[in-house]
N, C-alpha and C. Protein backbone atom coordinates (compact mmCIF):
# COMPACT_ATOMS: atom_id res chain seq x y z
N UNK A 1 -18.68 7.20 -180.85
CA UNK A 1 -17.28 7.04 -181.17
C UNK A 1 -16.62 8.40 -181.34
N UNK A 2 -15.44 8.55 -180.92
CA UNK A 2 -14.55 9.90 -180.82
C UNK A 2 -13.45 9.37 -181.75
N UNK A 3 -13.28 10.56 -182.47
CA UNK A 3 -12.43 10.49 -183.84
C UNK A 3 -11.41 11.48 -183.62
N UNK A 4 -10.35 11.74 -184.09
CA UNK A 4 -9.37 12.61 -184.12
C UNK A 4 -8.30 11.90 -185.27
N UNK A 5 -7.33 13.44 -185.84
CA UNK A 5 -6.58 13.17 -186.56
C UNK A 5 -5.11 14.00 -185.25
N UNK A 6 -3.74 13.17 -185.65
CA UNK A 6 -2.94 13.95 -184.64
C UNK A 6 -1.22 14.09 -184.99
N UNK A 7 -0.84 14.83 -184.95
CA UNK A 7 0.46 14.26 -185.12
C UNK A 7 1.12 13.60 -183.81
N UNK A 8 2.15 12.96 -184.57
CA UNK A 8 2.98 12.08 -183.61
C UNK A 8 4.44 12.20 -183.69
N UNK A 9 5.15 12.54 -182.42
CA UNK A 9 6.28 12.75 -182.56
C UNK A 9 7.68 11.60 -181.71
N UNK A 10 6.05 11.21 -180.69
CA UNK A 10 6.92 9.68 -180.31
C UNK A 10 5.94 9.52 -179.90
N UNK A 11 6.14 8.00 -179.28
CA UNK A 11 5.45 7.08 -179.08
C UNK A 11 4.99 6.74 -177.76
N UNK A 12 4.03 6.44 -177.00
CA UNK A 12 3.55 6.67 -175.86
C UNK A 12 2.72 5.64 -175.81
N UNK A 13 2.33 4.95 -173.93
CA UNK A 13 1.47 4.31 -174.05
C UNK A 13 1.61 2.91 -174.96
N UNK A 14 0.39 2.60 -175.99
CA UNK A 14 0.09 1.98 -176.69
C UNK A 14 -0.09 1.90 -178.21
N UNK A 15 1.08 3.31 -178.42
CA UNK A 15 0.75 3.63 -179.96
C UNK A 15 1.35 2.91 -180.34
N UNK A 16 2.49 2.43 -180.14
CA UNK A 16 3.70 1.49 -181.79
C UNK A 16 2.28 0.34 -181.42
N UNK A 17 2.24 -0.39 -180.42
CA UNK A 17 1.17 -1.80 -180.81
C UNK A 17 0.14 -1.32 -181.72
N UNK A 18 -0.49 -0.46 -181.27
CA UNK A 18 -1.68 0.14 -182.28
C UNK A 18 -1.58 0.51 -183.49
N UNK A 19 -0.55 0.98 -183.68
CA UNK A 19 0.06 1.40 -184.87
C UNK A 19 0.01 0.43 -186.17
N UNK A 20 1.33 -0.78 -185.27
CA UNK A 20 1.36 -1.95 -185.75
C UNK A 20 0.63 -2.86 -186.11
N UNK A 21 -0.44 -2.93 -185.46
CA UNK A 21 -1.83 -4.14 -185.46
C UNK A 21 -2.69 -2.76 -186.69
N UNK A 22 -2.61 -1.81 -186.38
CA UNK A 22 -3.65 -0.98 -188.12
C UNK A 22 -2.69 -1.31 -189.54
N UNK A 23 -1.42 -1.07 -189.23
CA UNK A 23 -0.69 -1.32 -190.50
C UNK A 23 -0.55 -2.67 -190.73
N UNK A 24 -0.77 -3.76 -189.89
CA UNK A 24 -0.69 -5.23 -190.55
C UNK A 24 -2.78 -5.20 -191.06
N UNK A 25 -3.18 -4.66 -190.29
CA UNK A 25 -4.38 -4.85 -190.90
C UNK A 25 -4.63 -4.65 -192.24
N UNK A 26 -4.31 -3.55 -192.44
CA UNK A 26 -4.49 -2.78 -193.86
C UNK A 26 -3.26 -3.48 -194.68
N UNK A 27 -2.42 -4.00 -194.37
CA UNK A 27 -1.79 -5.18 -195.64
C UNK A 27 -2.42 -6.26 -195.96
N UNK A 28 -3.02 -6.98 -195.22
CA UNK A 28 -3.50 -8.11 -195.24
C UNK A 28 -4.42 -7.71 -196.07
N UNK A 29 -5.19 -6.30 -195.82
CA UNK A 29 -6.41 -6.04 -196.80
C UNK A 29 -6.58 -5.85 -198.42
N UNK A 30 -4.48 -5.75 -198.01
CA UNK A 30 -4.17 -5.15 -199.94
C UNK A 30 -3.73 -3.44 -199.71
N UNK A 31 -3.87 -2.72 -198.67
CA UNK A 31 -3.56 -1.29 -198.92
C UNK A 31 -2.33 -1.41 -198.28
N UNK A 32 -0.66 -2.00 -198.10
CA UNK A 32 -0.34 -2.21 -196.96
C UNK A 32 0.73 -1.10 -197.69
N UNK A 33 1.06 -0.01 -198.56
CA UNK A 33 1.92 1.02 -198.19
C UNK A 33 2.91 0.57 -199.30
N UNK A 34 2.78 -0.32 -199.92
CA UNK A 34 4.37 -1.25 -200.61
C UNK A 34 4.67 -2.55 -199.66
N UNK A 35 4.15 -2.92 -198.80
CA UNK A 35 4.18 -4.28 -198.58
C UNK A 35 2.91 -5.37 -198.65
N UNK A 36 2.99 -6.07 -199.37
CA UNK A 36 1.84 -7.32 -199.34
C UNK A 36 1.82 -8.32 -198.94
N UNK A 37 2.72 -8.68 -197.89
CA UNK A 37 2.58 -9.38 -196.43
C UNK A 37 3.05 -8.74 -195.58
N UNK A 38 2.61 -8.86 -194.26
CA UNK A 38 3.01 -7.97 -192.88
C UNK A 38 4.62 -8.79 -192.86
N UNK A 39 5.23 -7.68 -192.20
CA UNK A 39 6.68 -8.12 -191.86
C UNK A 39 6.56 -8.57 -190.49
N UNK A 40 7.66 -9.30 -190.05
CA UNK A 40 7.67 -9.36 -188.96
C UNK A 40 7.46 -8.25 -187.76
N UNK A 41 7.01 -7.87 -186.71
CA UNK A 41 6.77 -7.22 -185.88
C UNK A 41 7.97 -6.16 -185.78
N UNK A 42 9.20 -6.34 -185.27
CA UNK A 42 10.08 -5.83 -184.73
C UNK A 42 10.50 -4.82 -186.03
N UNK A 43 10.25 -5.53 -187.77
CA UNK A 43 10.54 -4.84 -188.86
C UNK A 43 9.94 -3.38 -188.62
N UNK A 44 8.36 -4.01 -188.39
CA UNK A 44 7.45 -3.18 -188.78
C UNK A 44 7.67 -1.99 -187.24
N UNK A 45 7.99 -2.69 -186.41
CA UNK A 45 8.58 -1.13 -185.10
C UNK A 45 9.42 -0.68 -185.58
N UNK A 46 10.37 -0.90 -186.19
CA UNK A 46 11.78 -0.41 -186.58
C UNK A 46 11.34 0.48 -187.68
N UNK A 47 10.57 0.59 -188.44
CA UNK A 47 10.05 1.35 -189.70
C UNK A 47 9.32 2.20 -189.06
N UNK A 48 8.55 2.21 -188.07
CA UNK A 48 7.91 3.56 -187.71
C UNK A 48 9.06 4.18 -186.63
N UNK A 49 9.48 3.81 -186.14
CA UNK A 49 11.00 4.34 -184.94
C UNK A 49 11.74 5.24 -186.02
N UNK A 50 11.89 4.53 -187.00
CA UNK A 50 12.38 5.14 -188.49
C UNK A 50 11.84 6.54 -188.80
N UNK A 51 10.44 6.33 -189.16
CA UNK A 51 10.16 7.64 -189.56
C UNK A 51 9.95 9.04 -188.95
N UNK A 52 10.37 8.51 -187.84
CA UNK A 52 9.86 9.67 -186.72
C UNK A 52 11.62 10.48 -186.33
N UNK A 53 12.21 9.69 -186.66
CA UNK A 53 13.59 9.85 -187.41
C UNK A 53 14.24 10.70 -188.37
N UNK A 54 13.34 10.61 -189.64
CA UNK A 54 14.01 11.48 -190.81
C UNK A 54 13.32 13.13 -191.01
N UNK A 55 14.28 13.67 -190.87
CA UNK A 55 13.44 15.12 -190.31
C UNK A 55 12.43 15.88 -191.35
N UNK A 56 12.54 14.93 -192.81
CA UNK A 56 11.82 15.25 -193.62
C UNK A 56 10.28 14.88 -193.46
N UNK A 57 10.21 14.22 -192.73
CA UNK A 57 8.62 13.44 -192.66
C UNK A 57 8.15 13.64 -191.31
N UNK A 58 7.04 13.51 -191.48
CA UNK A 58 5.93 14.16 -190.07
C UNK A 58 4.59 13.27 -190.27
N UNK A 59 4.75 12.54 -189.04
CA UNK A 59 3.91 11.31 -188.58
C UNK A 59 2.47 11.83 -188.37
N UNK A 60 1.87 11.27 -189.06
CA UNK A 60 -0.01 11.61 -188.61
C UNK A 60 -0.45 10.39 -188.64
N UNK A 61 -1.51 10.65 -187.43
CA UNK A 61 -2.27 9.83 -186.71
C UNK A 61 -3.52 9.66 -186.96
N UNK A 62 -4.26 8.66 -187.51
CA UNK A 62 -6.17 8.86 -186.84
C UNK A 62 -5.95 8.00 -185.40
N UNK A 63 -7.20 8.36 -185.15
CA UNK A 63 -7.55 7.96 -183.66
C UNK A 63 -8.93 7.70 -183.50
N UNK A 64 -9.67 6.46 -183.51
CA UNK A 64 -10.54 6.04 -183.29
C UNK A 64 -11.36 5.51 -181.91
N UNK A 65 -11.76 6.51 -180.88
CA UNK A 65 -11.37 5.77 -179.41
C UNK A 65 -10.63 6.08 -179.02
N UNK A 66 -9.53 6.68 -179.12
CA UNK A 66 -8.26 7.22 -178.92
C UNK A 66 -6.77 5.52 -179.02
N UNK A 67 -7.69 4.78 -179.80
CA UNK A 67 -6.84 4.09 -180.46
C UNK A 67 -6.14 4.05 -182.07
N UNK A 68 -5.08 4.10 -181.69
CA UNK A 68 -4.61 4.60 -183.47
C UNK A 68 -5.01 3.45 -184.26
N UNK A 69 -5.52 3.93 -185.78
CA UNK A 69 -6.27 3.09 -186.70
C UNK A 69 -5.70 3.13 -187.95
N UNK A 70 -4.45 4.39 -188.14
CA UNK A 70 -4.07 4.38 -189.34
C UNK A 70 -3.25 5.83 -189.11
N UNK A 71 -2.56 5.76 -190.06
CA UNK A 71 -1.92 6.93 -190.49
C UNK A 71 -1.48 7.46 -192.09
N UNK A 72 -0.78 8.41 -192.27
CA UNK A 72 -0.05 9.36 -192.91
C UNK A 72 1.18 9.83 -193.14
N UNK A 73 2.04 10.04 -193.96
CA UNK A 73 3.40 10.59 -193.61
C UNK A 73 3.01 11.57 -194.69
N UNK A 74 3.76 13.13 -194.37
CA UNK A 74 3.71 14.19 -194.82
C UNK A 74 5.46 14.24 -195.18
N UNK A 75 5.66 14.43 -196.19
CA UNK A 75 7.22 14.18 -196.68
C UNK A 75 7.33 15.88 -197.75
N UNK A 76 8.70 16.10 -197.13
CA UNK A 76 8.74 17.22 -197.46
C UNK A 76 10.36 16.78 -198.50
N UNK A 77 10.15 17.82 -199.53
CA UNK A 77 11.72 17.45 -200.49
C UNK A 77 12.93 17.78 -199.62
N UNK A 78 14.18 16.85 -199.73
CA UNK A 78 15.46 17.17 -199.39
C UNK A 78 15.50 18.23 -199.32
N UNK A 79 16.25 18.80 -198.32
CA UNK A 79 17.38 20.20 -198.39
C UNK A 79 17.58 20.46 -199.91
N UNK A 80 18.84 19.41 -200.54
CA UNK A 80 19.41 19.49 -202.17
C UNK A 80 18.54 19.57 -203.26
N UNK A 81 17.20 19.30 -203.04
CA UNK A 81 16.48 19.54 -204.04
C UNK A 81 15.60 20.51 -204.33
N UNK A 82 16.33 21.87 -204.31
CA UNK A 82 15.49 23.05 -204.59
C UNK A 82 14.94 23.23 -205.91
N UNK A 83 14.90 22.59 -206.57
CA UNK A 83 14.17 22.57 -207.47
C UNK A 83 12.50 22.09 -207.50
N UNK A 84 12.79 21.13 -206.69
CA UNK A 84 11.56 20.78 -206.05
C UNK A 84 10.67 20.92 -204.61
N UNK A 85 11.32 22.66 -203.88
CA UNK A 85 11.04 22.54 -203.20
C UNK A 85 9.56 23.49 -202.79
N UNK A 86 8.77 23.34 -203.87
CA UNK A 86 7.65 23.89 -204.11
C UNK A 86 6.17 22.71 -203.61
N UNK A 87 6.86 21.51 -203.66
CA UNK A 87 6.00 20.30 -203.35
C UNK A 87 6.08 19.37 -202.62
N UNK A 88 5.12 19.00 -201.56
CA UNK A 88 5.43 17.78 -200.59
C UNK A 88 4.41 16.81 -201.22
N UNK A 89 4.61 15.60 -200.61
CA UNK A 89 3.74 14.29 -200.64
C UNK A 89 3.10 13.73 -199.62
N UNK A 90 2.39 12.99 -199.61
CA UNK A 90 1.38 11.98 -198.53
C UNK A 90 1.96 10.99 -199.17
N UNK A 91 2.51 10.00 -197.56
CA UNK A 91 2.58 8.35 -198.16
C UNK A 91 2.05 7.71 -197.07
N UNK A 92 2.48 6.19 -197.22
CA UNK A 92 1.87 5.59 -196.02
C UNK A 92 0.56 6.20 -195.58
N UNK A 93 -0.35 5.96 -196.22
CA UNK A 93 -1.63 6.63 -196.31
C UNK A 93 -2.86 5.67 -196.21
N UNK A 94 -3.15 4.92 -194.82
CA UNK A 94 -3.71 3.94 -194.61
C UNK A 94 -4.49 3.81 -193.61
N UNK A 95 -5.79 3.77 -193.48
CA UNK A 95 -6.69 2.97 -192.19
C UNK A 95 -6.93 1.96 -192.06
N UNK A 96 -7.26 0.82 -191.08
CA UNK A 96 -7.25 -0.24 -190.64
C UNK A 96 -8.75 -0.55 -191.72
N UNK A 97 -9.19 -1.04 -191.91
CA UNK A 97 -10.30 -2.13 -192.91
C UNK A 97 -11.39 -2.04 -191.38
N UNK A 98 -11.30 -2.21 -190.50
CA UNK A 98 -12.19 -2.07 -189.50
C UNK A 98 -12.80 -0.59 -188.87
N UNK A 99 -12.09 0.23 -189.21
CA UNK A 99 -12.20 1.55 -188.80
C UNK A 99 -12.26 2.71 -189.93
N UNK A 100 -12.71 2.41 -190.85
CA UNK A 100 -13.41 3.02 -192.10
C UNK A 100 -14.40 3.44 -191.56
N UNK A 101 -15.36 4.51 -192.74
CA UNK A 101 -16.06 4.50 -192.57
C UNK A 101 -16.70 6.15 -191.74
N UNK A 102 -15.33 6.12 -191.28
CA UNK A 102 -15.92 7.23 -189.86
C UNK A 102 -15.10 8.82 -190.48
N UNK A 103 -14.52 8.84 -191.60
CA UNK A 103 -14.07 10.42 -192.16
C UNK A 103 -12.82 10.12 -191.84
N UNK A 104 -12.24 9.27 -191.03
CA UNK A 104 -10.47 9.40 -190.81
C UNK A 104 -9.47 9.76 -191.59
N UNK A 105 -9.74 8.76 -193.24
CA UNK A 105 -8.70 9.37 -193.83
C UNK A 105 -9.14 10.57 -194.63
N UNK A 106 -10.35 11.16 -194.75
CA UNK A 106 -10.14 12.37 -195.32
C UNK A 106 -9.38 13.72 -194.09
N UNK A 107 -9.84 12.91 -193.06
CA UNK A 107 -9.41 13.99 -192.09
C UNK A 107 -7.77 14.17 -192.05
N UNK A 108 -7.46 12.89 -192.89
CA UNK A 108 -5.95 12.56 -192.61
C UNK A 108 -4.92 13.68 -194.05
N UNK A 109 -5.96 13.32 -194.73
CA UNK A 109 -5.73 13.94 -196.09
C UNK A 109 -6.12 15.73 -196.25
N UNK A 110 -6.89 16.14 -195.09
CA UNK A 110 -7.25 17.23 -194.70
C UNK A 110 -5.75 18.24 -194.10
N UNK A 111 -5.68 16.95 -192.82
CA UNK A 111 -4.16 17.84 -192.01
C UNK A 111 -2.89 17.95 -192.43
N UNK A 112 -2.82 17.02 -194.22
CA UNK A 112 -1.75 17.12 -194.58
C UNK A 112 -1.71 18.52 -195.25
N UNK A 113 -2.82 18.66 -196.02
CA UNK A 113 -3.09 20.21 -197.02
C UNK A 113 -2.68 20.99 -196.43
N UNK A 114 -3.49 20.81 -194.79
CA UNK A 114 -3.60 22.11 -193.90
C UNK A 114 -1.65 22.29 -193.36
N UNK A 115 -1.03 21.41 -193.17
CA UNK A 115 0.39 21.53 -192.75
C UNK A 115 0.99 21.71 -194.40
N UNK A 116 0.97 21.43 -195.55
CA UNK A 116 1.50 21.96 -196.78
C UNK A 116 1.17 23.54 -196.83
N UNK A 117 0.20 24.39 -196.57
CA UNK A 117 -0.18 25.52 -196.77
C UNK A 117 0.38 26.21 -195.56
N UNK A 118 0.63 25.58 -194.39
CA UNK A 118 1.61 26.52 -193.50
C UNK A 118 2.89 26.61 -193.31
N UNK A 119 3.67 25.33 -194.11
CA UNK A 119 4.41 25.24 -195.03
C UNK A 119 5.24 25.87 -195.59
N UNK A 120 4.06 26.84 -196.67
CA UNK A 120 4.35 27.35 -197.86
C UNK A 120 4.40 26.60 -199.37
N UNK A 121 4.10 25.17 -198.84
CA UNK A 121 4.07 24.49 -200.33
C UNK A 121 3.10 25.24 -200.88
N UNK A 122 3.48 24.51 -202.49
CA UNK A 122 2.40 25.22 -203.73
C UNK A 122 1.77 23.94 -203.90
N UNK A 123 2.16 22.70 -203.91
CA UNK A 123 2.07 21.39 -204.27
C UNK A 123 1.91 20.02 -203.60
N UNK A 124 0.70 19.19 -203.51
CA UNK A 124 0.76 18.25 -203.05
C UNK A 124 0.75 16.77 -203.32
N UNK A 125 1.09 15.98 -203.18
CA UNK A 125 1.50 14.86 -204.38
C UNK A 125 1.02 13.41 -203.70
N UNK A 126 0.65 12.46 -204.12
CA UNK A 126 0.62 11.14 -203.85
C UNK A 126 0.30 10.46 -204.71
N UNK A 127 0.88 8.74 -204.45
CA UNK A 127 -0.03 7.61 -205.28
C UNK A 127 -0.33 6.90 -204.90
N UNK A 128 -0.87 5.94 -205.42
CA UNK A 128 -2.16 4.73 -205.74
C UNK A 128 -2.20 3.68 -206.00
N UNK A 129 -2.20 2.50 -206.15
CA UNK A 129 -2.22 1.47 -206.68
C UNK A 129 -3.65 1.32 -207.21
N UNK A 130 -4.10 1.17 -208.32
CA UNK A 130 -5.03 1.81 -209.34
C UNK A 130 -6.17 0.41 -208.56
N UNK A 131 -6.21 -0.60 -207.85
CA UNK A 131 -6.97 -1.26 -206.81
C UNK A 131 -7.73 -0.68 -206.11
N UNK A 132 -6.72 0.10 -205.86
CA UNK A 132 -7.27 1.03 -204.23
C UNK A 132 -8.28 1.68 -204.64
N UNK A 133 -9.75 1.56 -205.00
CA UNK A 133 -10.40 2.62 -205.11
C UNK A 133 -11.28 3.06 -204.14
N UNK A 134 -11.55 2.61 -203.11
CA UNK A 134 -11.90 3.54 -202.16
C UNK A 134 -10.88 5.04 -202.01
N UNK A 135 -9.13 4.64 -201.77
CA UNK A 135 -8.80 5.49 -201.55
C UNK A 135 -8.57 6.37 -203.15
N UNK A 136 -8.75 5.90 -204.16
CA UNK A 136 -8.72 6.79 -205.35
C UNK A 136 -9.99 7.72 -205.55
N UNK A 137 -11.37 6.98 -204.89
CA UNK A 137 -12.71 7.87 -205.02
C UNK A 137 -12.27 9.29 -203.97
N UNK A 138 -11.86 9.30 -202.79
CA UNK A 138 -11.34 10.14 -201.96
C UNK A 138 -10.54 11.19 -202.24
N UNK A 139 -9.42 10.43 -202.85
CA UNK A 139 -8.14 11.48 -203.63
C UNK A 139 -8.89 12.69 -204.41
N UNK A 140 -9.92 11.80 -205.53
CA UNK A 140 -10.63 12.57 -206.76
C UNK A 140 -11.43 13.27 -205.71
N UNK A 141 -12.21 13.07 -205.20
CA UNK A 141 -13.45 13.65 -204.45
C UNK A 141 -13.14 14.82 -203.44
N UNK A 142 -11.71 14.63 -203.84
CA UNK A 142 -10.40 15.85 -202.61
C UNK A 142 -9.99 17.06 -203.42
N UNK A 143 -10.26 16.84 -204.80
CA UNK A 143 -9.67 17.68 -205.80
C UNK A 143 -8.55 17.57 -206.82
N UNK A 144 -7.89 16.21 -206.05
CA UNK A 144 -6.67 15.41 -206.50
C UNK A 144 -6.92 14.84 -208.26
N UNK A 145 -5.76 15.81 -208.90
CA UNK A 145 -5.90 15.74 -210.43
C UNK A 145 -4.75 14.53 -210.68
N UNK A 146 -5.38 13.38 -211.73
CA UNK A 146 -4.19 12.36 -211.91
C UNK A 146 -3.38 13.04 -212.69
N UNK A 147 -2.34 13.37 -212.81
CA UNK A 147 -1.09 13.66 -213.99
C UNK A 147 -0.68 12.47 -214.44
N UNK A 148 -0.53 11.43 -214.03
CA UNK A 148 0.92 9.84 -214.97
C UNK A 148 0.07 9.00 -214.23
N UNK A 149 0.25 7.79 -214.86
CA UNK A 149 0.05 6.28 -214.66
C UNK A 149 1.25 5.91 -214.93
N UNK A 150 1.39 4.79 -213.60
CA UNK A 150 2.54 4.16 -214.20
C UNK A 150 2.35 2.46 -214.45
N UNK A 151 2.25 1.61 -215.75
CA UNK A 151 1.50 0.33 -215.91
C UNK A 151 2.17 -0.79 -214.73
N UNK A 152 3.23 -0.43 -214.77
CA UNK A 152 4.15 -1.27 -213.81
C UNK A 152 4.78 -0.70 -212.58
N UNK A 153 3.41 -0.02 -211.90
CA UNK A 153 3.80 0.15 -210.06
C UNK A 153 4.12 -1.08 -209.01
N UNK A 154 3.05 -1.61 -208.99
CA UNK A 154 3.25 -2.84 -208.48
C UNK A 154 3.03 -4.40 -209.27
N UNK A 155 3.75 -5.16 -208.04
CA UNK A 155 4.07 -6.33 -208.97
C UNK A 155 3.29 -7.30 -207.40
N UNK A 156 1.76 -7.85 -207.82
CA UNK A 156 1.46 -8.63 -206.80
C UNK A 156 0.51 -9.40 -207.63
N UNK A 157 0.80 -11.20 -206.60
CA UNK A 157 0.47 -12.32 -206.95
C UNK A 157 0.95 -12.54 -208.66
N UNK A 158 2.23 -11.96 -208.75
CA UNK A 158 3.03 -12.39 -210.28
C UNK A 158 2.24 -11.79 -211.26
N UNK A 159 1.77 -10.74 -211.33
CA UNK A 159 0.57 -9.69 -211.76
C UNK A 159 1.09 -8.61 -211.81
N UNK A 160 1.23 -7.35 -212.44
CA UNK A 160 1.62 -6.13 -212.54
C UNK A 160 0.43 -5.25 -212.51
N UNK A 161 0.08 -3.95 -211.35
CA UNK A 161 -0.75 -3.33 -211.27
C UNK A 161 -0.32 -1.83 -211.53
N UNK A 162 -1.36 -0.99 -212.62
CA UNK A 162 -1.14 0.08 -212.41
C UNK A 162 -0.63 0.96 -210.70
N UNK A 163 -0.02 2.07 -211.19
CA UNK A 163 -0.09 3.03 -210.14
C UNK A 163 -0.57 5.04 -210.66
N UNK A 164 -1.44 5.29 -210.24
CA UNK A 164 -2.01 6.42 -210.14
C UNK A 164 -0.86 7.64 -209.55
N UNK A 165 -0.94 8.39 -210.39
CA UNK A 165 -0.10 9.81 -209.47
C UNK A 165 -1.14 11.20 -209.47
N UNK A 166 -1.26 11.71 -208.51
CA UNK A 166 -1.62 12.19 -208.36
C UNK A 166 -1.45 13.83 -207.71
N UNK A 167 -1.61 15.03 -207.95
CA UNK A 167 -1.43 16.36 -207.64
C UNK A 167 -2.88 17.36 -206.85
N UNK A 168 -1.99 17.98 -206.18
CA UNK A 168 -3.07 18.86 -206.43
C UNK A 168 -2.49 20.49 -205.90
N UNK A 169 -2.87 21.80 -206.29
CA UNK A 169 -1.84 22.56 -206.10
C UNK A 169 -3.17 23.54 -204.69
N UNK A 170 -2.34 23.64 -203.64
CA UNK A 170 -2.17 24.35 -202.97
C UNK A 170 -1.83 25.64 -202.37
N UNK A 171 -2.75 26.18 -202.07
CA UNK A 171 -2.52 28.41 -201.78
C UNK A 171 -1.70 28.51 -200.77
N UNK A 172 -0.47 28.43 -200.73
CA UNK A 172 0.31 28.74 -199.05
C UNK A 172 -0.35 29.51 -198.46
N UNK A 173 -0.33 29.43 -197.29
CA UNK A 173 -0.83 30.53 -195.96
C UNK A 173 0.47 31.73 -196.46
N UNK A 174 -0.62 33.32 -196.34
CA UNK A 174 0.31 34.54 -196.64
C UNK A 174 0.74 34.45 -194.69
């Protein structure tokens, strides 16, 4: 099996289907990003057409086969918020439940550091739904220090689940 992590700046081929069929996978599984049923199809194209859109965010890819299995968004702060413009985030931070296993999302969690440090960020940020612990053993096992819990991140099956935040600080490239 051939693995790769990639960015994406449009869409080609067979990526939105692929795309689409890893991100309904990984909802159905419980990791679905902030959604806990798949949306309809055309939603869920319109949300990645979206992100490739806002000039703050930068689309990453795994590639399993050279079929996409999951991705990443690398989100950088507003223009207006120089106060915070020392720190980016990882969201949408998901592999398909079938395509585990093989290093993808650390690799995913790898190319975000590596694009924060050329950057110039100092800071890298994400969260969790305190469930997720595969992807919380990863985060920790990345260097990723929790700072806040929040008791009421999510709200699934009429249930309230923690959410994890997480940091970790970063050496810009001189």
């Amino acid at each position: 099996m051939v693995t790769r992590v990639e960015w994406l700046t449009e869409f080609t081929g067979n990526d939105m289907d692929e795309l689409c069929r890893a991100a309904e996978e990984a909802i159905i599984d419980g990791n679905g990003f902030g959604w806990l049923a798949p949306p309809p199809r055309r939603v869920l194209e319109n949300y990645w057409h979206g992100v490739l859109l806002v000039p703050e965010r930068e689309l990453l890819v795994a590639r399993l086969d050279s079929a996409i299995v999951g991705s990443a968004q690398f989100v950088r702060p507003p223009a207006n918020n120089q106060a915070r413009s020392f720190a980016a985030a990882v969201n949408s931070f998901f592999i398909a439940p079938w395509a585990r296993g093989h290093g993808l999302a650390r690799g995913l969690l790898e190319a975000c550091e590596a694009l924060a440090r050329q950057q110039g960020f100092r800071l890298l940020e994400l969260d969790v739904r305190e469930t997720q612990q595969p992807a919380v053993a990863l985060i920790e096992a990345a260097g990723y220090e929790r700072w806040a819990v929040k008791e009421k991140y999510a709200l699934v099956d009429g249930k309230f689940i923690a959410g994890w935040y997480y940091g970790k600080d970063i050496e810009p490239d001189k």
